[in-house]
N, C-alpha and C. Protein backbone atom coordinates (compact mmCIF):
# COMPACT_ATOMS: atom_id res chain seq x y z
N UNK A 1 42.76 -56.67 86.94
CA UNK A 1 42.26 -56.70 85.57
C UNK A 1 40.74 -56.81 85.61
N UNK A 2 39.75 -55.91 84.98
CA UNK A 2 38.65 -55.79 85.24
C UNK A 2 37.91 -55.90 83.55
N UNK A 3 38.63 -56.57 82.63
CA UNK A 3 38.47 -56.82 81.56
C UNK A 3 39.44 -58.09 80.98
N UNK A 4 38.31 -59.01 80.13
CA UNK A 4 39.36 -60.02 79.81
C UNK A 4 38.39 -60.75 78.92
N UNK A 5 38.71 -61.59 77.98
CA UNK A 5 37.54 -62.19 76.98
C UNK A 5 37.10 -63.65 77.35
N UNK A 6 35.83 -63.90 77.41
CA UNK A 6 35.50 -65.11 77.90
C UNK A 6 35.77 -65.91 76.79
N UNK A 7 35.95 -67.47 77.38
CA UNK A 7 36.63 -68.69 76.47
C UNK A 7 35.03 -68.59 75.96
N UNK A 8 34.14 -68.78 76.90
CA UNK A 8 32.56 -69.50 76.69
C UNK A 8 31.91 -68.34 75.63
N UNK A 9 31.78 -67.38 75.73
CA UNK A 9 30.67 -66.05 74.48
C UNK A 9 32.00 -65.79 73.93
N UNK A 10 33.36 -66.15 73.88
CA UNK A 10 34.19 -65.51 72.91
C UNK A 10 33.78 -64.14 72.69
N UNK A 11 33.79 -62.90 73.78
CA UNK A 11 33.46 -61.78 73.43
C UNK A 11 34.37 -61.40 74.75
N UNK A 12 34.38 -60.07 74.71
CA UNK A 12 35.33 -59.45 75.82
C UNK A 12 34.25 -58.90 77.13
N UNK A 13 34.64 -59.26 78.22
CA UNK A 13 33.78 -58.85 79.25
C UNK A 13 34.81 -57.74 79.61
N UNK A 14 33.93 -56.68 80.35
CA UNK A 14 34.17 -55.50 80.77
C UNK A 14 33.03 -55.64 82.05
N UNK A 15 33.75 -55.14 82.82
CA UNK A 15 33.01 -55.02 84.20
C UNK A 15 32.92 -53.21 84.24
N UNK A 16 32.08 -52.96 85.00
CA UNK A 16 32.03 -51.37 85.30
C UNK A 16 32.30 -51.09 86.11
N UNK A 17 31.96 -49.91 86.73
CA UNK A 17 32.67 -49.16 87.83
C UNK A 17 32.14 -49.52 89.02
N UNK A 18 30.32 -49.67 88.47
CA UNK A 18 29.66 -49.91 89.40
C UNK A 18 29.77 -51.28 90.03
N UNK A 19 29.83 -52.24 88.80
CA UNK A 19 29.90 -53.82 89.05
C UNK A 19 31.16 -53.91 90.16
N UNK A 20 32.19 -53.06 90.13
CA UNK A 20 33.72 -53.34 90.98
C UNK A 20 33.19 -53.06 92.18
N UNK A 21 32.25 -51.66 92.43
CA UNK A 21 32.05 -51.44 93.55
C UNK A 21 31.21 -52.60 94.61
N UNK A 22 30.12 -52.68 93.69
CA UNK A 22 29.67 -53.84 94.50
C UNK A 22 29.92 -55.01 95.11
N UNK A 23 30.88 -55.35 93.79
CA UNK A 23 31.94 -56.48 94.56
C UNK A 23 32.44 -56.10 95.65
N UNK A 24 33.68 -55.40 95.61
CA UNK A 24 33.97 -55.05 96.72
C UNK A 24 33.18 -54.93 98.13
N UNK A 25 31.90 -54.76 98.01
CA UNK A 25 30.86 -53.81 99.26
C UNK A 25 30.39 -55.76 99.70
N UNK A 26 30.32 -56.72 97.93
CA UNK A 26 30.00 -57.66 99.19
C UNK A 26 30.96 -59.05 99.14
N UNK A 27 32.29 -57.96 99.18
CA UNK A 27 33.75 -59.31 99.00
C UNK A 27 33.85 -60.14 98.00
N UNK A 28 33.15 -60.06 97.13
CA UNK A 28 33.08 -60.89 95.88
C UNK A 28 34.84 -60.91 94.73
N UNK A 29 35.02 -61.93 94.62
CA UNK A 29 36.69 -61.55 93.85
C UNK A 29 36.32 -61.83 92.32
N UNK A 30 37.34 -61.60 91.65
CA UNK A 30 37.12 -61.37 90.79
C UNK A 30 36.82 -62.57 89.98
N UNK A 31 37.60 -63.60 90.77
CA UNK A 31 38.08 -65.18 90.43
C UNK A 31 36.89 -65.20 90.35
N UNK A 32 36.03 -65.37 91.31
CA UNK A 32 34.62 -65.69 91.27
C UNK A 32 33.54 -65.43 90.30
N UNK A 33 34.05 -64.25 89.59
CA UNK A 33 33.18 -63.32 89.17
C UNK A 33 33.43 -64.35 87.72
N UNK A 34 34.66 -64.00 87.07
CA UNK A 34 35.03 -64.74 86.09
C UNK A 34 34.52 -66.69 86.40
N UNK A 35 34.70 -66.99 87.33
CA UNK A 35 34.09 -68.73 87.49
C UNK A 35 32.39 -68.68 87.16
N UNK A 36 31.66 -67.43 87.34
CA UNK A 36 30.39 -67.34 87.26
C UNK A 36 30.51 -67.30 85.50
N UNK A 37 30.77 -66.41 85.13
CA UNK A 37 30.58 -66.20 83.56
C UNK A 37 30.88 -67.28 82.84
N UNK A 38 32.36 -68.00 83.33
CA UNK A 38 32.49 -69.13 82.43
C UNK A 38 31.82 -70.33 82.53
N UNK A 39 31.11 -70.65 83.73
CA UNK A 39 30.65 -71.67 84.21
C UNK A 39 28.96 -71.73 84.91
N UNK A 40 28.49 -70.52 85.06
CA UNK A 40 27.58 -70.13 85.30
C UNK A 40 26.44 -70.69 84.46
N UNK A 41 25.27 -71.19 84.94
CA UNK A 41 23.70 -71.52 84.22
C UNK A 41 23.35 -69.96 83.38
N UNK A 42 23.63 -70.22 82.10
CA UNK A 42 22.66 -68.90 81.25
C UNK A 42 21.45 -68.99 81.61
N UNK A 43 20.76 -67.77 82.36
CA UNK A 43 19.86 -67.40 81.97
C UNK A 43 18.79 -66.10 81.12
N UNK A 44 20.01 -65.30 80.57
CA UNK A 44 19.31 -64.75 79.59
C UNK A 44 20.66 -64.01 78.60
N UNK A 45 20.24 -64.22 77.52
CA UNK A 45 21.23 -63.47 76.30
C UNK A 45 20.19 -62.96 75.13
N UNK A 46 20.53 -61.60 75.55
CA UNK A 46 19.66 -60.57 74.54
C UNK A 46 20.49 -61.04 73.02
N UNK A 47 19.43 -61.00 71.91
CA UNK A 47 19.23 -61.04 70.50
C UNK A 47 21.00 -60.59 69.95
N UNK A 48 21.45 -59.38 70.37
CA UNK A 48 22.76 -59.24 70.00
C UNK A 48 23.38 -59.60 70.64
N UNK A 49 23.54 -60.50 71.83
CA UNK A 49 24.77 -61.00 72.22
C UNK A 49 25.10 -60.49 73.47
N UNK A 50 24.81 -59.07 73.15
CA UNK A 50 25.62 -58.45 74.15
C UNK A 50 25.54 -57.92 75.69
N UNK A 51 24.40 -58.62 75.86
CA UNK A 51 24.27 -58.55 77.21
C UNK A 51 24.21 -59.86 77.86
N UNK A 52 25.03 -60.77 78.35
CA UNK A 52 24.13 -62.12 79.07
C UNK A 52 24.43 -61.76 80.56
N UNK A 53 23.16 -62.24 81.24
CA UNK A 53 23.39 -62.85 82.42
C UNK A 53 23.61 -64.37 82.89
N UNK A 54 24.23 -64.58 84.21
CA UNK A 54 24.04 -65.76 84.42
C UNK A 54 24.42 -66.06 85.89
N UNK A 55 24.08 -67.37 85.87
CA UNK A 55 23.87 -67.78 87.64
C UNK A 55 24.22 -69.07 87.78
N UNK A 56 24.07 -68.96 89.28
CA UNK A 56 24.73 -70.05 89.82
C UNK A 56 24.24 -70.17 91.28
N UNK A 57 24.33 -71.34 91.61
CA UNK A 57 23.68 -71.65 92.95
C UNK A 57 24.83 -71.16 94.26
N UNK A 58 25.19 -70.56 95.13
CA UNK A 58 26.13 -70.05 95.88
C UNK A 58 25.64 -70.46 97.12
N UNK A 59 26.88 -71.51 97.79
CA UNK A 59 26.54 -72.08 99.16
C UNK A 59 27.77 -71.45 100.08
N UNK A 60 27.21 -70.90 100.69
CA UNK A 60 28.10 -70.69 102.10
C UNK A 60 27.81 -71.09 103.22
């Protein structure tokens, strides 16, 4: 499932084609991907909403 609506922006995330690929290229799951969005430090949300990024400190 490469689409699903976050509890946190209550909006539907959609990943792309490109975003899957990259995961994949650097093992990233999806779990992760989704633990970033919901739990992740905002650091930027454009005026409509509809773009945020966000981060997180990643220790391996």
């Amino acid at each position: 499932m490469d689409t699903w609506k976050s509890g946190r922006f209550g909006k539907r995330v959609h990943l792309t084609y490109h975003a899957l690929r990259r995961m994949e290229e650097r093992r990233i799951s999806l779990a992760t991907v989704q633990d970033l969005i919901e739990n992740g430090d905002l650091i930027h949300k454009d005026k409509k909403g509809t773009q945020v990024v966000v981060n997180t400190k990643v220790i391996e």
